[in-house]
C-alpha atoms as a PDB file:
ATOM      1  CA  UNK A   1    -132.169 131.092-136.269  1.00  0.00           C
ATOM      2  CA  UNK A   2    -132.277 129.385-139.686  1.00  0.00           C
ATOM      3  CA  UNK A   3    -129.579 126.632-138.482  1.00  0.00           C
ATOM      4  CA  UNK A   4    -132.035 126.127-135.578  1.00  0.00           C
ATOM      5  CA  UNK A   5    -135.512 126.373-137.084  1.00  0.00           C
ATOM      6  CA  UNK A   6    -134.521 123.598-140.036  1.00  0.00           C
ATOM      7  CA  UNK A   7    -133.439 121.247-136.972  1.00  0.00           C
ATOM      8  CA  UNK A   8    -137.083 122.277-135.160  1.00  0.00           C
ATOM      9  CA  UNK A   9    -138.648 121.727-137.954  1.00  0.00           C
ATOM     10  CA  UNK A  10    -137.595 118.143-138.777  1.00  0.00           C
ATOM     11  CA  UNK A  11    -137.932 117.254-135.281  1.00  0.00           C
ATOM     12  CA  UNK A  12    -141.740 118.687-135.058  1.00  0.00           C
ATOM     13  CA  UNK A  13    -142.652 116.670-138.249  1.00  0.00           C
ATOM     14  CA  UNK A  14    -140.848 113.342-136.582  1.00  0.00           C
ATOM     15  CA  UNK A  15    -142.542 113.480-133.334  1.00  0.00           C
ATOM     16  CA  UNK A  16    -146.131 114.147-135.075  1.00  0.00           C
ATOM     17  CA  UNK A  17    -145.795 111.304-137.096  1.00  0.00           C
ATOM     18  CA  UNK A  18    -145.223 109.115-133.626  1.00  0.00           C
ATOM     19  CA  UNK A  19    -147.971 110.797-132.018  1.00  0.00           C
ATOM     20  CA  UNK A  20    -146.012 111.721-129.592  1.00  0.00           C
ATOM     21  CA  UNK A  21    -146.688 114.785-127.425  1.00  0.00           C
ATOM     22  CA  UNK A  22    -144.006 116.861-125.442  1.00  0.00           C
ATOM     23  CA  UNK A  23    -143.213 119.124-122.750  1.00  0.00           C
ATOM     24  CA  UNK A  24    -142.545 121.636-125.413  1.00  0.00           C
ATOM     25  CA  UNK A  25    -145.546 120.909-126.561  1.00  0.00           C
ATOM     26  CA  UNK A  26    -147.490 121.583-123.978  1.00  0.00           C
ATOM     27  CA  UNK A  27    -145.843 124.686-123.301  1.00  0.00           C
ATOM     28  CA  UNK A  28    -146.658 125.973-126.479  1.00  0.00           C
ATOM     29  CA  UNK A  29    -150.677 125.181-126.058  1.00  0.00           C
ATOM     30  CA  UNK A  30    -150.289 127.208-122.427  1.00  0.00           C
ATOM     31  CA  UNK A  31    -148.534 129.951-124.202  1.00  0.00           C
ATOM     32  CA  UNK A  32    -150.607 129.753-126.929  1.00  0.00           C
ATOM     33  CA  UNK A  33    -153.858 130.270-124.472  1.00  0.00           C
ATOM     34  CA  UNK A  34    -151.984 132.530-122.047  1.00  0.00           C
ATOM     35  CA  UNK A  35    -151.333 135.321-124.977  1.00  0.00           C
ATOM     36  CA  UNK A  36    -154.659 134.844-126.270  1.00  0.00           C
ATOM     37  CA  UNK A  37    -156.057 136.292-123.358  1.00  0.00           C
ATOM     38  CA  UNK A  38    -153.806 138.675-122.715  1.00  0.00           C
ATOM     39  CA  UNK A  39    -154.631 139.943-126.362  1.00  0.00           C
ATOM     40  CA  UNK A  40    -158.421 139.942-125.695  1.00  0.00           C
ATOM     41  CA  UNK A  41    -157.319 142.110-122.542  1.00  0.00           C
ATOM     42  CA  UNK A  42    -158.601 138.915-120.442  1.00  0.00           C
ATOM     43  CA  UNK A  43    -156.390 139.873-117.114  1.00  0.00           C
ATOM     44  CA  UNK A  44    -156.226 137.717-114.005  1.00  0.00           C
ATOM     45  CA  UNK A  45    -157.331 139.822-110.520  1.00  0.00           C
ATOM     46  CA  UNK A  46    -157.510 138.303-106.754  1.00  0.00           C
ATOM     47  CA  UNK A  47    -156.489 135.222-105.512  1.00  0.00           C
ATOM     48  CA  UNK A  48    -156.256 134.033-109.456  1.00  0.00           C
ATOM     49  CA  UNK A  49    -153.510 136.388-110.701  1.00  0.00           C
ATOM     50  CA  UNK A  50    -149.741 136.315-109.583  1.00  0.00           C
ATOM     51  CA  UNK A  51    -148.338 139.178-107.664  1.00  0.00           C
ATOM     52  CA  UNK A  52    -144.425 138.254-108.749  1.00  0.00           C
ATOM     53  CA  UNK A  53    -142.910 135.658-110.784  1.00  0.00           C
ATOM     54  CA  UNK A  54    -139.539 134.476-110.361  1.00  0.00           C
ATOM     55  CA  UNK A  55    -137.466 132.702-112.513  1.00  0.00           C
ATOM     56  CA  UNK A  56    -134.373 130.557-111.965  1.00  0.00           C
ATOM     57  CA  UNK A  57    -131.716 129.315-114.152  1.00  0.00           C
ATOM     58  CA  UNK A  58    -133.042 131.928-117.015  1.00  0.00           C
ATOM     59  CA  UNK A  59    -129.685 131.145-118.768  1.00  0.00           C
ATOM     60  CA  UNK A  60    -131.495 127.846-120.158  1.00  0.00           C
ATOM     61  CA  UNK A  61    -134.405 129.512-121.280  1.00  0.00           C
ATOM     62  CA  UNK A  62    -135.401 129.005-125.554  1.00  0.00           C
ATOM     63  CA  UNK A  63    -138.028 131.591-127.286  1.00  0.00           C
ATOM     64  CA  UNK A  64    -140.521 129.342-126.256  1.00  0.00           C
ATOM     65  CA  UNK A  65    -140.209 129.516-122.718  1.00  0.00           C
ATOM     66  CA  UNK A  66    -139.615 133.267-123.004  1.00  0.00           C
ATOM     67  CA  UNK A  67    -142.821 134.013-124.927  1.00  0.00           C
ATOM     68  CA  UNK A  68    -144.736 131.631-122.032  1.00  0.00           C
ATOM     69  CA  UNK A  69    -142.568 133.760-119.004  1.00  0.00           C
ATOM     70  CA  UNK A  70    -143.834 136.855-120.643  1.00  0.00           C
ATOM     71  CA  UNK A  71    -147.261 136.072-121.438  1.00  0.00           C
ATOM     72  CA  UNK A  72    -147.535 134.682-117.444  1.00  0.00           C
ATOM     73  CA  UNK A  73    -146.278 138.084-115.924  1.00  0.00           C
ATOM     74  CA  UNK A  74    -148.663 140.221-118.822  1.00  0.00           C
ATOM     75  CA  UNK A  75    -151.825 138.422-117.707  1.00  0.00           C
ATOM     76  CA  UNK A  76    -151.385 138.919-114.253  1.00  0.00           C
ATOM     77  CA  UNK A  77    -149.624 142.652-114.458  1.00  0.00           C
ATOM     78  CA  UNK A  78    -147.002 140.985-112.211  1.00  0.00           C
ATOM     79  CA  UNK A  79    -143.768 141.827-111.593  1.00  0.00           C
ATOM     80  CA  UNK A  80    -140.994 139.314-112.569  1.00  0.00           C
ATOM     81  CA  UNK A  81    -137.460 138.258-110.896  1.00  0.00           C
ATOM     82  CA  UNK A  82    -134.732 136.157-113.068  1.00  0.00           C
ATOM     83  CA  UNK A  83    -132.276 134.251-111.828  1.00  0.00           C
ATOM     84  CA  UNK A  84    -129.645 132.565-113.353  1.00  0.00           C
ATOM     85  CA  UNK A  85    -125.669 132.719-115.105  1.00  0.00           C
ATOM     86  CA  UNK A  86    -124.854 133.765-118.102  1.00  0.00           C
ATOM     87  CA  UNK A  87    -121.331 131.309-117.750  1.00  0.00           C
ATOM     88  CA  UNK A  88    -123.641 128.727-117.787  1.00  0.00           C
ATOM     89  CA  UNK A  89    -125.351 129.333-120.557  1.00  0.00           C
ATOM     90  CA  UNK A  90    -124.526 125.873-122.341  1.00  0.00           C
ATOM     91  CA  UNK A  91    -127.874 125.190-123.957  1.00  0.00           C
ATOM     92  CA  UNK A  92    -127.982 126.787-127.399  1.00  0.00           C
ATOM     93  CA  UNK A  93    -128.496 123.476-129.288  1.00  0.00           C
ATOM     94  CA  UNK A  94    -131.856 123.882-128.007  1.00  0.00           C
ATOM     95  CA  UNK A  95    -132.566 127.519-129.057  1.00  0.00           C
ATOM     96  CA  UNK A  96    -131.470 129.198-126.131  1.00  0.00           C
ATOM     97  CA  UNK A  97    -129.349 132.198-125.840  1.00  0.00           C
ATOM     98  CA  UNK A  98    -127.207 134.572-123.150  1.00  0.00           C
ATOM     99  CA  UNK A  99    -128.937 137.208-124.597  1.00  0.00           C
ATOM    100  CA  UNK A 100    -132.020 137.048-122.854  1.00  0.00           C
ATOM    101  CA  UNK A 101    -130.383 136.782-119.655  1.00  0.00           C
ATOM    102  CA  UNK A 102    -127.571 139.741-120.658  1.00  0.00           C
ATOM    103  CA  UNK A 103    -130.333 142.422-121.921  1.00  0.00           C
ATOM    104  CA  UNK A 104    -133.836 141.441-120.382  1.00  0.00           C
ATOM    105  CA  UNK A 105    -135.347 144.838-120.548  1.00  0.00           C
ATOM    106  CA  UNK A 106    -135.130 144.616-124.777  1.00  0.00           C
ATOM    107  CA  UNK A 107    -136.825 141.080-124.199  1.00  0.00           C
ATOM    108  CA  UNK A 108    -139.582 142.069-121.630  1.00  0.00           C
ATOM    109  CA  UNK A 109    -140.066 145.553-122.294  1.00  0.00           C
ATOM    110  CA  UNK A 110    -139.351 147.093-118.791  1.00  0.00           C
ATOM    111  CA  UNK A 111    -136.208 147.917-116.901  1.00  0.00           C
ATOM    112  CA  UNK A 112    -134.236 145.707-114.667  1.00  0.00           C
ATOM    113  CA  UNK A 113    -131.977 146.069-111.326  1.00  0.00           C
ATOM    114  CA  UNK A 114    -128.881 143.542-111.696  1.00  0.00           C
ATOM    115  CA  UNK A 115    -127.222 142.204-108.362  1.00  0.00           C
ATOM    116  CA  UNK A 116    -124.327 139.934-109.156  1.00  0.00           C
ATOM    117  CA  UNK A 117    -123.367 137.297-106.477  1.00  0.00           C
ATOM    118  CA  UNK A 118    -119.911 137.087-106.186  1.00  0.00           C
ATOM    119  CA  UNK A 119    -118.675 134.630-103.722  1.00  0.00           C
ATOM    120  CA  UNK A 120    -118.673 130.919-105.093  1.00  0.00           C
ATOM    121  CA  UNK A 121    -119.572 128.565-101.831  1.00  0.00           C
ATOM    122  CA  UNK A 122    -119.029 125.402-104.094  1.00  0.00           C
ATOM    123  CA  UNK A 123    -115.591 125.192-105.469  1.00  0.00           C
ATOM    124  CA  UNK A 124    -112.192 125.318-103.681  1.00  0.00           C
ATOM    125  CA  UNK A 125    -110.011 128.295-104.647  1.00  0.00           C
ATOM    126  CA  UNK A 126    -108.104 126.851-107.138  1.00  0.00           C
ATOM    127  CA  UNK A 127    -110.903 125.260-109.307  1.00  0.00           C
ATOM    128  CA  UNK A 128    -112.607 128.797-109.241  1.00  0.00           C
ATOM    129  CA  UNK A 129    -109.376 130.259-110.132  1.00  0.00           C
ATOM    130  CA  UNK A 130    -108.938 127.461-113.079  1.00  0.00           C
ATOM    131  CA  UNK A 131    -112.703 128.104-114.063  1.00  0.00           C
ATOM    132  CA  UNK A 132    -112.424 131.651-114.443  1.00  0.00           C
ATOM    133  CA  UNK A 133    -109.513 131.546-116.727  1.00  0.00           C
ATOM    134  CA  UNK A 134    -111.308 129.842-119.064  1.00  0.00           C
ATOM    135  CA  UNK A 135    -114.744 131.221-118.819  1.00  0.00           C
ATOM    136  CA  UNK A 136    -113.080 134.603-119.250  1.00  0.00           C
ATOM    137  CA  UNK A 137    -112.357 133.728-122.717  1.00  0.00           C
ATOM    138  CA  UNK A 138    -116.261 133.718-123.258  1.00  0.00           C
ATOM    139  CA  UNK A 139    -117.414 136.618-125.472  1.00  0.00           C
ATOM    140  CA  UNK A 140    -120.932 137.166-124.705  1.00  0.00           C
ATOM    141  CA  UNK A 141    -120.985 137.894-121.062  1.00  0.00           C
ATOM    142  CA  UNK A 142    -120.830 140.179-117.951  1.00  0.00           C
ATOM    143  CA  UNK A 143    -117.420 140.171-116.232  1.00  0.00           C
ATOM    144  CA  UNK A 144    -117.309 139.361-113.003  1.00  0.00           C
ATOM    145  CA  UNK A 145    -115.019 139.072-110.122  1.00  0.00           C
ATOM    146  CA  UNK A 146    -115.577 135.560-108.371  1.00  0.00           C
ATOM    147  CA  UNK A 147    -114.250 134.744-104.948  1.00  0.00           C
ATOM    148  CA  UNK A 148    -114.270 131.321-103.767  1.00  0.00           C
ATOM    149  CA  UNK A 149    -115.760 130.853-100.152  1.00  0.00           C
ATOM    150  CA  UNK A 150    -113.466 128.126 -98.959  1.00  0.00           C
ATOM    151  CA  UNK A 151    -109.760 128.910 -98.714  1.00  0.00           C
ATOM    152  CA  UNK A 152    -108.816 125.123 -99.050  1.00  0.00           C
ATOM    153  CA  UNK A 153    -107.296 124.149-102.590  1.00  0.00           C
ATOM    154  CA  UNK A 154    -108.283 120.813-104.532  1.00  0.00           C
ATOM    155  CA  UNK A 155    -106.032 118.219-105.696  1.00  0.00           C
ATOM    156  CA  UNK A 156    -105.088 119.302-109.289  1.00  0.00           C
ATOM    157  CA  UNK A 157    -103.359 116.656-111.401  1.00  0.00           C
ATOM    158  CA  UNK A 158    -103.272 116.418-115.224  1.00  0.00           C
ATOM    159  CA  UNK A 159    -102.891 113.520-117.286  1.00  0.00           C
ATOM    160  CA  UNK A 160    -102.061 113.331-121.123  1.00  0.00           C
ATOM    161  CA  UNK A 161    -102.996 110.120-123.316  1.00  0.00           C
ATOM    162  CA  UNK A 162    -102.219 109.164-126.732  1.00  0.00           C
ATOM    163  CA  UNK A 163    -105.388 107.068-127.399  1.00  0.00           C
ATOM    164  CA  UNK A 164    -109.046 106.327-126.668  1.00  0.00           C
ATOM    165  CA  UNK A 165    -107.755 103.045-125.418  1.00  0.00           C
ATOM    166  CA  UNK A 166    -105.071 104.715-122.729  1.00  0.00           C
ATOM    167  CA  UNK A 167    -107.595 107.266-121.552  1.00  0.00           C
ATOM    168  CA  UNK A 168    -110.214 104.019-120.890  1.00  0.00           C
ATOM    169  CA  UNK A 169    -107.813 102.069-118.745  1.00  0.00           C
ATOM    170  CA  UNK A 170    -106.497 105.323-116.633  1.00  0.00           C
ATOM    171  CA  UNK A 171    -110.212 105.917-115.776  1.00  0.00           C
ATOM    172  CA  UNK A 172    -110.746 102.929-115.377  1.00  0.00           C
ATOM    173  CA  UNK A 173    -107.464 102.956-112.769  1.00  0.00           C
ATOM    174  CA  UNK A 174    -109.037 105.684-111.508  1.00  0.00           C
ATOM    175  CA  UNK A 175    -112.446 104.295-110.531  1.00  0.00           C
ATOM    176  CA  UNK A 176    -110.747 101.652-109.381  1.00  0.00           C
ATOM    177  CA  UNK A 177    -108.460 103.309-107.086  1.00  0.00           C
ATOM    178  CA  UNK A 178    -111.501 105.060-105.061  1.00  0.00           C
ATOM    179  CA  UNK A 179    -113.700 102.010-104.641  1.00  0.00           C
ATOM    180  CA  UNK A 180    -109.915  99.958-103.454  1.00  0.00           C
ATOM    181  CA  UNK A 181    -109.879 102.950-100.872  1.00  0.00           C
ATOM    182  CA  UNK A 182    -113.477 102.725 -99.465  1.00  0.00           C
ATOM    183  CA  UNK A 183    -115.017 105.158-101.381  1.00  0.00           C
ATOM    184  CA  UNK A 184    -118.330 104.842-103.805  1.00  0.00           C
ATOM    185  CA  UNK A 185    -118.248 104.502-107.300  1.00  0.00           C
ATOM    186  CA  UNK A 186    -120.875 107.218-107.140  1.00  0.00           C
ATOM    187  CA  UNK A 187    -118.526 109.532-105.918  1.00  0.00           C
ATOM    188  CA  UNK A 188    -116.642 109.498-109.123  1.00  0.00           C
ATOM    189  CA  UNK A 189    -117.156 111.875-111.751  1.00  0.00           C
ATOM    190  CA  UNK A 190    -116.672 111.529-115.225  1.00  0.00           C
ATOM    191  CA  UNK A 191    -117.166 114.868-117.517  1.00  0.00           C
ATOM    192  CA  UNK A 192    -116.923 115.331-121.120  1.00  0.00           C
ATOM    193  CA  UNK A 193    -117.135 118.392-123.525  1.00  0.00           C
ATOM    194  CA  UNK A 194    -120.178 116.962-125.406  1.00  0.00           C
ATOM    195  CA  UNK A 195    -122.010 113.768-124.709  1.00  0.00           C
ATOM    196  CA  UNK A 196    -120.464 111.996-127.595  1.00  0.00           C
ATOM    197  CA  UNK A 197    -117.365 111.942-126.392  1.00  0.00           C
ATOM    198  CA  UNK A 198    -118.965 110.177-122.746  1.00  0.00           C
ATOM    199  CA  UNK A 199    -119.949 107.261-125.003  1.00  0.00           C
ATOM    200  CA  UNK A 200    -116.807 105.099-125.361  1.00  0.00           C
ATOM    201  CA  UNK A 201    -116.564 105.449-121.462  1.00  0.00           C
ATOM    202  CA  UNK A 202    -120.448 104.695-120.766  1.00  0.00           C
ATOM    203  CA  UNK A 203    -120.080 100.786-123.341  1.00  0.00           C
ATOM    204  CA  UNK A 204    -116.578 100.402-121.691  1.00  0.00           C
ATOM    205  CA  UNK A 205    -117.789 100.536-118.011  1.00  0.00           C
END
């Protein structure tokens, strides 16, 4: 929290001395007028009020978007879905955590029913084998067994480099290689650990 509110707080004071207003921002004024109301007792009824709100991709949610979520389902005493995966909970730079998603009933004050989808209908076998190896090392989650839909297996090869400059020209080769063999650039994908390290790639190409 501390790490993260210094960081918020700089950032606040820099985008109010541009003037400039955000989608955070206006999250907070809805929030800000949602719980209002709900604290005056001010409920929604009818056509006006929601009978069920449902979430998806909860795993990126910050405290902001929580308190909004919350204040939402209060005012209209509706019942509330989430939907999302703790493995991909990737955002915390941004104040988010896997702990809303792993104990929602401390967050929202009510219990919860958890159904876990299993069977991965994106990924050859191998990749979800590969991924779960490593996700598995992950300390704040719920273990789960995955099973990949397709029984196909992707081409796995690895490559080692000794320098920024090698691992430039073997993408390169790479991107290359696909558009020689018909195929669009836009087919390629490049993925780093952080951004940062996308940079050299993104000036180089």
């Amino acid at each position: 929290y501390e790490s993260f509110f210094e960081f918020w707080r700089h950032a606040s004071e820099h985008l109010i001395s541009n003037a400039t207003f955000t989608l955070e921002d206006q999250k907070y004024f809805a929030y800000l007028d949602e719980q209002q109301k709900v604290d005056k007792k001010n409920f929604l009824s009818g056509a006006a009020a929601y009978n069920h709100v449902l979430v998806d991709e909860f795993q990126d949610i910050n405290p902001l978007d929580l308190g909004l979520i919350k204040a939402i389902c209060e005012r209209s005493r509706a019942t509330l879905t989430i939907v999302g995966d703790d493995d991909q909970a990737i955002f915390e730079w941004r104040g988010t955590t896997p702990e809303y998603i792993l104990s929602p009933d401390k967050f929202f004050g009510t219990d919860f029913s958890t159904f876990t989808l299993q069977k991965n209908y994106r990924s050859p076998a191998n990749i979800l084998a590969m991924s779960q190896k490593l996700i598995a090392r992950n300390q704040r989650r719920v273990p789960k067994k995955i099973e990949a839909a397709k029984s196909e297996d992707a081409e796995i090869e690895l490559r080692e480099v000794d320098s920024i400059t090698e691992a430039l020209e073997l993408v390169h080769q790479e991107v290359a290689d696909a558009i020689g063999e018909g195929n669009s650039p836009s087919r390629v994908a490049l993925i780093g650990r952080k951004r940062s390290q996308l940079i050299p790639y993104q000036v180089f190409f």
